[in-house]
N, C-alpha and C. Protein backbone atom coordinates (compact mmCIF):
# COMPACT_ATOMS: atom_id res chain seq x y z
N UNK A 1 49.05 124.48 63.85
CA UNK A 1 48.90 124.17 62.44
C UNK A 1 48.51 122.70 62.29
N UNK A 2 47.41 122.43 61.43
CA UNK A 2 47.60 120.94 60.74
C UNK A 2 47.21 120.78 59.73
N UNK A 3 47.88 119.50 59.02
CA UNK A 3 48.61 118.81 58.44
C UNK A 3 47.47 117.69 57.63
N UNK A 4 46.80 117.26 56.79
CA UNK A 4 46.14 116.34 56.51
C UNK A 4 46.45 115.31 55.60
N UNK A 5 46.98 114.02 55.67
CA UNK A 5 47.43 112.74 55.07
C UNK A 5 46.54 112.10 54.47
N UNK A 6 46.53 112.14 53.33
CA UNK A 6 45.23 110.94 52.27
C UNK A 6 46.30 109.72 51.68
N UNK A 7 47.69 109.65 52.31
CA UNK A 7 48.31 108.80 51.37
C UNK A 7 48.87 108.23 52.51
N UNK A 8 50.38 108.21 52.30
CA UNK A 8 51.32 107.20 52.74
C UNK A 8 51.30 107.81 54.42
N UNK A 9 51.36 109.38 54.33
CA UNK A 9 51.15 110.06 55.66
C UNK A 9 49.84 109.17 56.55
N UNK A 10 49.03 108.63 56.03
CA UNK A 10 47.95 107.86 56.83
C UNK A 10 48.62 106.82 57.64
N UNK A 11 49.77 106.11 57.07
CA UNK A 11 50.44 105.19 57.86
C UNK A 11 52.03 105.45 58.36
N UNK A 12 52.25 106.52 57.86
CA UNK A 12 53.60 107.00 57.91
C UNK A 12 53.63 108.15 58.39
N UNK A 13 53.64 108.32 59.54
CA UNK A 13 53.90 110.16 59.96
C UNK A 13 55.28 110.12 60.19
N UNK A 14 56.08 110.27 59.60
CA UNK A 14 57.82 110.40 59.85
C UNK A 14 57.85 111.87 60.39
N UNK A 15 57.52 112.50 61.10
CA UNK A 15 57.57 113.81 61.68
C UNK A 15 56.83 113.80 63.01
N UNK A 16 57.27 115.12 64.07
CA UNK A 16 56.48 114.93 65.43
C UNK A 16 55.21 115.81 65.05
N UNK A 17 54.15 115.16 65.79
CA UNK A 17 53.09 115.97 66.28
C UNK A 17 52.16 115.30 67.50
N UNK A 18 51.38 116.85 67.37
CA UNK A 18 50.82 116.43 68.89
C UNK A 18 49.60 115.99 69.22
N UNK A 19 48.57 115.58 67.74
CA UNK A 19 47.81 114.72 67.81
C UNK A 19 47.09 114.38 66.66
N UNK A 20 46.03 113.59 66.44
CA UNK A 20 45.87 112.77 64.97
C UNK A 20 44.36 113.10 65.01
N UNK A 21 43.63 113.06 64.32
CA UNK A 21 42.17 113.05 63.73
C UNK A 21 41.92 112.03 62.52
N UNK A 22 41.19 111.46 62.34
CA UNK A 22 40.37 110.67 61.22
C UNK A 22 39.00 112.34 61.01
N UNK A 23 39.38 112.22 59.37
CA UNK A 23 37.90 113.08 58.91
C UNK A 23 38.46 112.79 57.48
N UNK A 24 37.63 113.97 57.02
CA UNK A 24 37.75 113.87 55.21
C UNK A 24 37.85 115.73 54.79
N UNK A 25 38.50 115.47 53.68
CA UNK A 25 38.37 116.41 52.81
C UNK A 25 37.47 116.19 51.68
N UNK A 26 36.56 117.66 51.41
CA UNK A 26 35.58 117.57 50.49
C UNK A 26 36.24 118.16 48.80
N UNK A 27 35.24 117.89 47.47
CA UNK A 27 36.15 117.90 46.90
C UNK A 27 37.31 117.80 45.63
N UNK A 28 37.44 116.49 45.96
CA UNK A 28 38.49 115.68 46.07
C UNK A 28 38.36 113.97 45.75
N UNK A 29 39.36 113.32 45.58
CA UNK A 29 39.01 111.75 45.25
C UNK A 29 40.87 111.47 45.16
N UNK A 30 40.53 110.57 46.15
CA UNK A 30 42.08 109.50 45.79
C UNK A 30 42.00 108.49 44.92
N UNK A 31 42.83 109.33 44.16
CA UNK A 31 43.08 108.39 42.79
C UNK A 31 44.47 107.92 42.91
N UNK A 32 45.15 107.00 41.81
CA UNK A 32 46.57 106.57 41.84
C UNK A 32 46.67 106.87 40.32
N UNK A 33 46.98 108.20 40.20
CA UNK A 33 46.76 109.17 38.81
C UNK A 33 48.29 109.58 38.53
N UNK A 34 48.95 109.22 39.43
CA UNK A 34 50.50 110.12 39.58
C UNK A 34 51.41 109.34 39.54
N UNK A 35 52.53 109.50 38.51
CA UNK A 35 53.87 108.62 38.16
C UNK A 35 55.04 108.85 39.54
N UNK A 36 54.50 108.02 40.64
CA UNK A 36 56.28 108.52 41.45
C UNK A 36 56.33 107.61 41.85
N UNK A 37 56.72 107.64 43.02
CA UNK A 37 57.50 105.93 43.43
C UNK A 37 56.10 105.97 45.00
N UNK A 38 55.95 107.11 45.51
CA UNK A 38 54.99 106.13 46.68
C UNK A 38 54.28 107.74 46.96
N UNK A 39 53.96 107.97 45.82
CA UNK A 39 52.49 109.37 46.42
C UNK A 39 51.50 109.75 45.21
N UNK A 40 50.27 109.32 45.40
CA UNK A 40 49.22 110.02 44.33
C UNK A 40 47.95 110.52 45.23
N UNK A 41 47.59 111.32 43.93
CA UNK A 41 45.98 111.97 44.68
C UNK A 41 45.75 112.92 43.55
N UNK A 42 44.46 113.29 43.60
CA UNK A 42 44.91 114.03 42.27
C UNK A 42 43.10 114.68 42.50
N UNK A 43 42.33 115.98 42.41
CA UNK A 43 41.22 116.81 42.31
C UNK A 43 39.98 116.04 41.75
N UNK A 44 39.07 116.01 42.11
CA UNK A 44 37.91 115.81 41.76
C UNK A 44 36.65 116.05 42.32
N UNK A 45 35.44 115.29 42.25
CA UNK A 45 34.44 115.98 42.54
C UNK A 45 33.87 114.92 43.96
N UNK A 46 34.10 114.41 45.35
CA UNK A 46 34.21 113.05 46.00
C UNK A 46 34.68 114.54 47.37
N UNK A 47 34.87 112.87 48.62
CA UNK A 47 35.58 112.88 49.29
C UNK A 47 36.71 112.14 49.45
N UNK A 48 37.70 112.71 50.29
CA UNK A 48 38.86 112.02 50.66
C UNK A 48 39.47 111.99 51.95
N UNK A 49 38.89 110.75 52.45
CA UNK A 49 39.27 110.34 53.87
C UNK A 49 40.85 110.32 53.90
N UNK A 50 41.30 110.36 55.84
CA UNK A 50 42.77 110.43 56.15
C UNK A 50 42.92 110.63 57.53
N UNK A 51 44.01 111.30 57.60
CA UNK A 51 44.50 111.37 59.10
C UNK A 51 44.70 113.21 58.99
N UNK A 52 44.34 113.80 60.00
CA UNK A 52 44.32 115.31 59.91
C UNK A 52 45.60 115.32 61.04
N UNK A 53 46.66 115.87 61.33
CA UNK A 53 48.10 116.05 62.30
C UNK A 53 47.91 117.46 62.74
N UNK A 54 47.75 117.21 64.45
CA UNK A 54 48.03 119.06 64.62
C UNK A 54 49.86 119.09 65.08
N UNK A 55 50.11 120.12 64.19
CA UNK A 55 51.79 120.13 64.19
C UNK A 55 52.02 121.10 65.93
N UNK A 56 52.54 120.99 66.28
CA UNK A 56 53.27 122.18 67.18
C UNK A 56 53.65 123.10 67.08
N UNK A 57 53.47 124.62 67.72
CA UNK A 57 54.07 125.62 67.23
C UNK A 57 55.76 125.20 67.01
N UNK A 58 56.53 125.29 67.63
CA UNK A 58 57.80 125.02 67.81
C UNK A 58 58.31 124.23 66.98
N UNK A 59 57.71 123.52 65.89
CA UNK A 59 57.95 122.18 64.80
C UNK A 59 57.18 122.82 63.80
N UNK A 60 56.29 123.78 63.77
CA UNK A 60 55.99 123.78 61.85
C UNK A 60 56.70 124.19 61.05
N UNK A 61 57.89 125.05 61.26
CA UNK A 61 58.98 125.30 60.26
C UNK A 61 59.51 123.79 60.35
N UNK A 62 60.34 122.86 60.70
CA UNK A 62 60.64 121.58 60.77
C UNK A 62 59.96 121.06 59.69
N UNK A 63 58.48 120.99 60.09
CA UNK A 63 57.58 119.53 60.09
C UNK A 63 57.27 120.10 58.51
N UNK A 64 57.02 121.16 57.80
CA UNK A 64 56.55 122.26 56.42
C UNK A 64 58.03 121.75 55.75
N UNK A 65 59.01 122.45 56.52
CA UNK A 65 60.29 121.72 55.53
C UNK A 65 60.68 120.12 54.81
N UNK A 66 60.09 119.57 55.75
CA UNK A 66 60.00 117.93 55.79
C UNK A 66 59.53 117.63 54.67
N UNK A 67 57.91 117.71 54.76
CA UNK A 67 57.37 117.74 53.82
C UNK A 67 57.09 118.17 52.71
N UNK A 68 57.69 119.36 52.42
CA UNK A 68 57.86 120.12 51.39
C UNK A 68 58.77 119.21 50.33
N UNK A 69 59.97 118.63 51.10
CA UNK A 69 60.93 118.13 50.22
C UNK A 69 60.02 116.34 49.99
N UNK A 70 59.42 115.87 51.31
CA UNK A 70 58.83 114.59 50.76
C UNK A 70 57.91 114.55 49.70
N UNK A 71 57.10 115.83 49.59
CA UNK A 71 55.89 115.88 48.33
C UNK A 71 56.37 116.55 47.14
N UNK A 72 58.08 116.81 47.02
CA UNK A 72 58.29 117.46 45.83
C UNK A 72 57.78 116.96 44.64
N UNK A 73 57.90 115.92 44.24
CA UNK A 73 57.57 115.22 43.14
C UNK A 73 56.23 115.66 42.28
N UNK A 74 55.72 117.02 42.03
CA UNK A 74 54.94 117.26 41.13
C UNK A 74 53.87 117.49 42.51
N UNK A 75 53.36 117.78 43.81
CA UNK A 75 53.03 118.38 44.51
C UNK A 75 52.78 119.54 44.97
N UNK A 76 51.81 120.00 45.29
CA UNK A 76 51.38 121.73 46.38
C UNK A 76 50.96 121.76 46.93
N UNK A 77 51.68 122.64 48.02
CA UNK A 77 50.78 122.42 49.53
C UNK A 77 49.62 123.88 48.81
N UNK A 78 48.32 122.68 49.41
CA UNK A 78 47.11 123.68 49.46
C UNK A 78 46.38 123.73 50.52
N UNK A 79 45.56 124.82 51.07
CA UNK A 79 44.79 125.03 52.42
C UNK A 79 43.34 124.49 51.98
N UNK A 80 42.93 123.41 52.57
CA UNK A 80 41.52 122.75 52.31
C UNK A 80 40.54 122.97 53.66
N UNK A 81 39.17 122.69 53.71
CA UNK A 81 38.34 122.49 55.01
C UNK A 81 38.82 121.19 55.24
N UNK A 82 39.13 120.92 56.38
CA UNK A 82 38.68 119.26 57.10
C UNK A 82 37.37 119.13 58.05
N UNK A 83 36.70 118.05 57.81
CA UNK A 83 36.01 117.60 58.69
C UNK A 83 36.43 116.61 59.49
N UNK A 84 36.27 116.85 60.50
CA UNK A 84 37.04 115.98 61.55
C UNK A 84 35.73 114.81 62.15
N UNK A 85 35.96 113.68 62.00
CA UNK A 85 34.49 112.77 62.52
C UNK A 85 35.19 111.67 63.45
N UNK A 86 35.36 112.12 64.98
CA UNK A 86 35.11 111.24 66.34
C UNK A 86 36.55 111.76 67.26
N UNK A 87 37.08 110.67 67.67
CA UNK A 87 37.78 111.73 68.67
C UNK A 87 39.27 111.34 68.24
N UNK A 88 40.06 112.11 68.50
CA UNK A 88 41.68 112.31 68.72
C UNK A 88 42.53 110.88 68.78
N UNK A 89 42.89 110.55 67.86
CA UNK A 89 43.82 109.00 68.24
C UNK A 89 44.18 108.85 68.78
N UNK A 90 44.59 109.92 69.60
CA UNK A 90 46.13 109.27 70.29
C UNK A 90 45.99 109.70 71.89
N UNK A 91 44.63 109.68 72.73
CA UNK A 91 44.73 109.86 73.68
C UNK A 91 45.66 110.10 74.73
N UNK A 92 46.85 109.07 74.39
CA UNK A 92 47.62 109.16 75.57
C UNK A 92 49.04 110.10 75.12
N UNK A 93 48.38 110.86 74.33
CA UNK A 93 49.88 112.15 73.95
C UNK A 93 49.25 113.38 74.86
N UNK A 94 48.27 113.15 75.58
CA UNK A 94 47.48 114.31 76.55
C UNK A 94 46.53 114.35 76.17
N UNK A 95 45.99 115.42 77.60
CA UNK A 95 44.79 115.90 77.49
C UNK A 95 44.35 116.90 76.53
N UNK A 96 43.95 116.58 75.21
CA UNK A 96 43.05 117.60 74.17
C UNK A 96 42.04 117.33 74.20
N UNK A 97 42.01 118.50 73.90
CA UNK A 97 40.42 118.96 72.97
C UNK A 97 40.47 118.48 71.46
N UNK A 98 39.97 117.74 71.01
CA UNK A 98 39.87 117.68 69.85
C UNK A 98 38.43 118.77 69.29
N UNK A 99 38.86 118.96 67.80
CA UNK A 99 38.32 119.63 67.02
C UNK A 99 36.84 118.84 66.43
N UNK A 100 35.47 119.59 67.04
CA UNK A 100 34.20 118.66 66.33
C UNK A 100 33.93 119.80 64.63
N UNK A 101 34.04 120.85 65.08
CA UNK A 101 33.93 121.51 63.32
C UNK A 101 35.14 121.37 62.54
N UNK A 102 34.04 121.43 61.15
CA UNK A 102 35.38 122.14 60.11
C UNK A 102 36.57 122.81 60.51
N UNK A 103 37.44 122.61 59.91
CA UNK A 103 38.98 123.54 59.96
C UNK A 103 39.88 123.60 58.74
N UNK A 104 40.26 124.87 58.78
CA UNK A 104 41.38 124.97 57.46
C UNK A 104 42.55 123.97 57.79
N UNK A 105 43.21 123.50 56.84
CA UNK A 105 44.49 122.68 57.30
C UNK A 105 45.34 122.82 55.90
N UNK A 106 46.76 122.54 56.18
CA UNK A 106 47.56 122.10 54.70
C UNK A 106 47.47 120.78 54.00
N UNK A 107 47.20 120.53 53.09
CA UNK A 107 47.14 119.32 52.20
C UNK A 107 48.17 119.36 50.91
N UNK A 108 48.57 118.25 50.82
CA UNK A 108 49.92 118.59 49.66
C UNK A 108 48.74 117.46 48.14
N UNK A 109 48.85 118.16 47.53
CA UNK A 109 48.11 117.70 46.30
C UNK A 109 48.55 117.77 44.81
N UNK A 110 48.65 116.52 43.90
CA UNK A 110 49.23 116.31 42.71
C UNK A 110 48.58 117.53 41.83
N UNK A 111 49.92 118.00 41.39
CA UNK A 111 49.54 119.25 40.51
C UNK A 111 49.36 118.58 38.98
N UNK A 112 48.21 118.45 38.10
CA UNK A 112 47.70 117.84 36.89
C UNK A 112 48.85 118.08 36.32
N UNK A 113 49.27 119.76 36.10
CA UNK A 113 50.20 120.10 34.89
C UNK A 113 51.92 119.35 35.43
N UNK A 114 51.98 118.75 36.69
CA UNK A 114 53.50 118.42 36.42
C UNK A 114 53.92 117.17 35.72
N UNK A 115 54.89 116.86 35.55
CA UNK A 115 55.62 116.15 34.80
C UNK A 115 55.58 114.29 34.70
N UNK A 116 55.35 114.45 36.03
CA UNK A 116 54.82 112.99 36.74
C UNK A 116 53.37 112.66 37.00
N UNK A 117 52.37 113.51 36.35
CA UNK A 117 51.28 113.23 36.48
C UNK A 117 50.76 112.17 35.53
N UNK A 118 49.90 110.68 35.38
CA UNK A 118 49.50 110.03 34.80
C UNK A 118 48.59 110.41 33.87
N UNK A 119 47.74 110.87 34.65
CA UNK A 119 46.34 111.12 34.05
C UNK A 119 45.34 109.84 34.48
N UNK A 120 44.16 110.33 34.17
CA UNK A 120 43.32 109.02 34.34
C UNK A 120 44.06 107.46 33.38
N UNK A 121 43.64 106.20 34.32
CA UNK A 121 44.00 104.85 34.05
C UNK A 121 43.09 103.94 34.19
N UNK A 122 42.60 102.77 33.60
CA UNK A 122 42.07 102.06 34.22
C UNK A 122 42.76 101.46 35.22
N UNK A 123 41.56 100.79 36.07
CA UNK A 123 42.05 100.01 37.25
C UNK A 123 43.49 99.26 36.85
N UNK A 124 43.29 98.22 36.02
CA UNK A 124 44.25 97.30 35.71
C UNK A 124 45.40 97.49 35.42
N UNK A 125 45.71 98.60 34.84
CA UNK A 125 47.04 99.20 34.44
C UNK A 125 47.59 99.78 35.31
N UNK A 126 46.97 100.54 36.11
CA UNK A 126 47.01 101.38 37.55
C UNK A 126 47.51 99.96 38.39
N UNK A 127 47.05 98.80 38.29
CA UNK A 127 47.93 97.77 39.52
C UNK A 127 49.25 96.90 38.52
N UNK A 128 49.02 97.00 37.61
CA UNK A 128 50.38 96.49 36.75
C UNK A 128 51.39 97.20 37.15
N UNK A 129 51.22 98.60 36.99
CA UNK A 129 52.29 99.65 37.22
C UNK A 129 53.05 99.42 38.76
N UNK A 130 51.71 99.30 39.48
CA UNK A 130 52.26 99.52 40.88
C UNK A 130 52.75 97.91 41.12
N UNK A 131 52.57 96.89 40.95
CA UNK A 131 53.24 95.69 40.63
C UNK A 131 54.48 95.43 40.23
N UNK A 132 54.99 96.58 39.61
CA UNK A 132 55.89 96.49 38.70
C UNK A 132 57.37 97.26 39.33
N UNK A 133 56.68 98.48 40.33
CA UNK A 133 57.62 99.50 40.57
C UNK A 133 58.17 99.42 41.92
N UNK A 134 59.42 99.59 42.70
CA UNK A 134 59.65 99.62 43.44
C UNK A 134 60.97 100.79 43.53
N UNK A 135 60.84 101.71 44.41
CA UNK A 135 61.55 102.74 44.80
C UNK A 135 62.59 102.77 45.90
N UNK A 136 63.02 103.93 46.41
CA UNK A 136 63.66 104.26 47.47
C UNK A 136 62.92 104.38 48.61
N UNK A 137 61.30 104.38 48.52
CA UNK A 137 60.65 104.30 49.73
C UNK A 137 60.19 102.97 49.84
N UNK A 138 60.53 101.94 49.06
CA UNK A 138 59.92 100.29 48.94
C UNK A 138 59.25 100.03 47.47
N UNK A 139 58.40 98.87 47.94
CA UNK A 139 57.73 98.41 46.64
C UNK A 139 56.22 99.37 46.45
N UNK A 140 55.85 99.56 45.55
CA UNK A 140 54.25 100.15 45.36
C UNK A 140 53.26 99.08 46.22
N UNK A 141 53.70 97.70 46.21
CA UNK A 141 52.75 97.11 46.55
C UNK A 141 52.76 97.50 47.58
N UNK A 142 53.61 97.68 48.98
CA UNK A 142 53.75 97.61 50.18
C UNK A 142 52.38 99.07 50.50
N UNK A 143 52.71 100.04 49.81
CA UNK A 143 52.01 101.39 49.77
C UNK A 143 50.90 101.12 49.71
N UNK A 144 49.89 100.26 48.56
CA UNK A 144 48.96 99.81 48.55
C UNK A 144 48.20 99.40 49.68
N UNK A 145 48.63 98.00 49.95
CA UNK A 145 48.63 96.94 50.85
C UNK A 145 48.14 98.05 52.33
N UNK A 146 49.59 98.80 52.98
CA UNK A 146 49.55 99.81 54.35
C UNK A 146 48.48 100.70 54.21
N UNK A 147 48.24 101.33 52.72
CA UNK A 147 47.09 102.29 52.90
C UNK A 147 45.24 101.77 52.77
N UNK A 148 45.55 100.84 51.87
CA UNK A 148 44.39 100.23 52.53
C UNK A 148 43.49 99.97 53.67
N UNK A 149 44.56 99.04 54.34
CA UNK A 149 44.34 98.60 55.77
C UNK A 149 44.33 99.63 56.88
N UNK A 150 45.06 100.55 56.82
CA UNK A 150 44.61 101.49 57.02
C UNK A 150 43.69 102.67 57.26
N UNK A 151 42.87 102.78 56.30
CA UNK A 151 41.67 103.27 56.09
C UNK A 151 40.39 102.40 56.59
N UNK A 152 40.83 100.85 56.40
CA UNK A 152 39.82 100.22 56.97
C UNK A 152 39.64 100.50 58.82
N UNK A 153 40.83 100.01 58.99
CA UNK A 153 41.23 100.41 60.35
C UNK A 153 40.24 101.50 60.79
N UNK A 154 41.21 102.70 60.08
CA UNK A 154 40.53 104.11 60.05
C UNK A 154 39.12 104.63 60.11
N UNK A 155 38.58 104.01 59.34
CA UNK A 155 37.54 104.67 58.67
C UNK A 155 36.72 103.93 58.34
N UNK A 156 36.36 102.80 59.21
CA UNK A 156 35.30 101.17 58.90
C UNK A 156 34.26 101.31 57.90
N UNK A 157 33.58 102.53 58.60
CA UNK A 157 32.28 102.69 57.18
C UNK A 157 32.28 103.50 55.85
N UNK A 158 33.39 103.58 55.76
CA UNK A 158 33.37 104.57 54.56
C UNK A 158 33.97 103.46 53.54
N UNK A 159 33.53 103.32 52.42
CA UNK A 159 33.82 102.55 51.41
C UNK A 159 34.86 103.38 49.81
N UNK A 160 35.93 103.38 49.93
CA UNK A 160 37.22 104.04 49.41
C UNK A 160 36.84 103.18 47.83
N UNK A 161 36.00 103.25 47.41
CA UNK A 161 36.07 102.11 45.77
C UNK A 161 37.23 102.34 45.03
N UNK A 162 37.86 102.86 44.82
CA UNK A 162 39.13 103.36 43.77
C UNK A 162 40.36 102.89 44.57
N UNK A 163 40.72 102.79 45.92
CA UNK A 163 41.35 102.30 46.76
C UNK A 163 41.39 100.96 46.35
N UNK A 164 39.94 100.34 47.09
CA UNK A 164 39.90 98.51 47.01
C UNK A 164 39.60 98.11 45.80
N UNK A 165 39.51 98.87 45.00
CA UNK A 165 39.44 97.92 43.25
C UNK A 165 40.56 97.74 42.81
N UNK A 166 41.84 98.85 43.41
CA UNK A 166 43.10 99.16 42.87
C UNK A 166 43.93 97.98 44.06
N UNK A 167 43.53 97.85 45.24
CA UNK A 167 44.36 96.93 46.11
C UNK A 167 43.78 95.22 45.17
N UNK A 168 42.37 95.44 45.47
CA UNK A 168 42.01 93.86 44.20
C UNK A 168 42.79 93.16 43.43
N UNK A 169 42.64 94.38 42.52
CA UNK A 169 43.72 94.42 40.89
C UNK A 169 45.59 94.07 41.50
N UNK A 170 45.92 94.45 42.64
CA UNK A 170 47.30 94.73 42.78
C UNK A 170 47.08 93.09 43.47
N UNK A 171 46.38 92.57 44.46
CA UNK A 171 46.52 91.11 44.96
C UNK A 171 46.93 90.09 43.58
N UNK A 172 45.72 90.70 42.81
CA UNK A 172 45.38 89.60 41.97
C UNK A 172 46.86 89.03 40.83
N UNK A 173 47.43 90.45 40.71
CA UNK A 173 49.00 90.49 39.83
C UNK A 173 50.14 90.08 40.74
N UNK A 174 49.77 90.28 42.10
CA UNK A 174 51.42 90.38 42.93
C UNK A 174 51.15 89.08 43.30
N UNK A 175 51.86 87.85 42.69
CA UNK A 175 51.59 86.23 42.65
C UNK A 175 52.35 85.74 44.00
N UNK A 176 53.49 86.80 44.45
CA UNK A 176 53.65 86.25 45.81
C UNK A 176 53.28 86.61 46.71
N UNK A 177 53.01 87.88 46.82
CA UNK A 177 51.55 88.56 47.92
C UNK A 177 52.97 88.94 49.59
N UNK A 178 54.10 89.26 48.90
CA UNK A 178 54.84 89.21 49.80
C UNK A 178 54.65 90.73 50.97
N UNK A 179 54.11 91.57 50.38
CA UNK A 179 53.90 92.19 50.86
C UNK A 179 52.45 92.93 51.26
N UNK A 180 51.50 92.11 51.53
CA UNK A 180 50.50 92.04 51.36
C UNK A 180 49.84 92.27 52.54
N UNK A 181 50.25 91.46 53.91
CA UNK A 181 50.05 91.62 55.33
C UNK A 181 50.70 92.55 55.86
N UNK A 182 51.72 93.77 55.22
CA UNK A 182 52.07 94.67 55.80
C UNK A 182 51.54 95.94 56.29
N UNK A 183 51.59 96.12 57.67
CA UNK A 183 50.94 97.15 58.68
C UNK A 183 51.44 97.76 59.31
């Protein structure tokens, strides 16, 4: 089974698996559309780059439960295509095969009608908010800041605009930038 991360999962796999992919889901668009403390994404007409996880047989009841309870917050797991573009991260977890076609995978995605959904924002309000909020998983900024860099890391040529206008907007408000170099 796998698993595909457009959010915090890009820098945070708190669960085992047995290997990683960079690709995109078609689509789709990461937005920061969703009221919670450290997860948005939300349908549109785009792509959405990430990290694709192949789970283990022996761990997808585990790794499904995990996440089930981490994406409660107005979330559904849905079955999307991934495109998978270059090779396997993590070489030294073994010898795979990584995947060069399409593949079905689970994706957990902000359901419009729940309770915590924003709706569309401008940029600016969208980094006030996240400026402003800090949870049980940290500050918004930190989320920002990790997923960014991240993707750059990740995904050098692909240009995320809704990402880096929203990290921009969040530098430009967070006056101590304390969490800013976090990776």
């Amino acid at each position: 089974m796998w698993v595909f991360g457009y959010g915090s999962l890009v820098w945070k796999a708190d669960f085992p698996f047995e290997s990683r992919l960079v690709g995109y889901i078609e689509g789709y668009a990461r937005r920061f559309w969703q009221y919670s403390i450290d997860h948005r994404g939300v349908p549109s007409k785009a792509q959405v780059w990430g990290v694709a996880y192949k789970i283990a047989a022996q761990d997808v009841e585990f790794v499904m439960n995990h996440l089930d309870y981490r994406e409660k917050n107005g979330y559904e797991r849905v079955e999307v295509i991934f495109n998978p573009c270059g090779q396997a991260l993590d070489p030294d977890i073994g010898a795979i095969v990584a995947p060069t076609e399409p593949f079905r995978l689970v994706v957990y995605l902000a359901n419009e009608s729940n309770e915590s959904f924003a709706g569309a924002a401008n940029i600016e309000n969208i980094a006030q908010t996240i400026v402003t909020s800090v949870g049980p998983s940290g500050p918004n900024t930190e989320y920002v800041y990790k997923l960014a860099s991240a993707m750059r890391l990740l995904a050098p040529g692909v240009q995320d605009e809704h990402l880096f206008a929203v990290e921009e907007a969040v530098r430009r408000l967070d006056m101590d930038n304390t969490n800013r170099d976090l990776l």
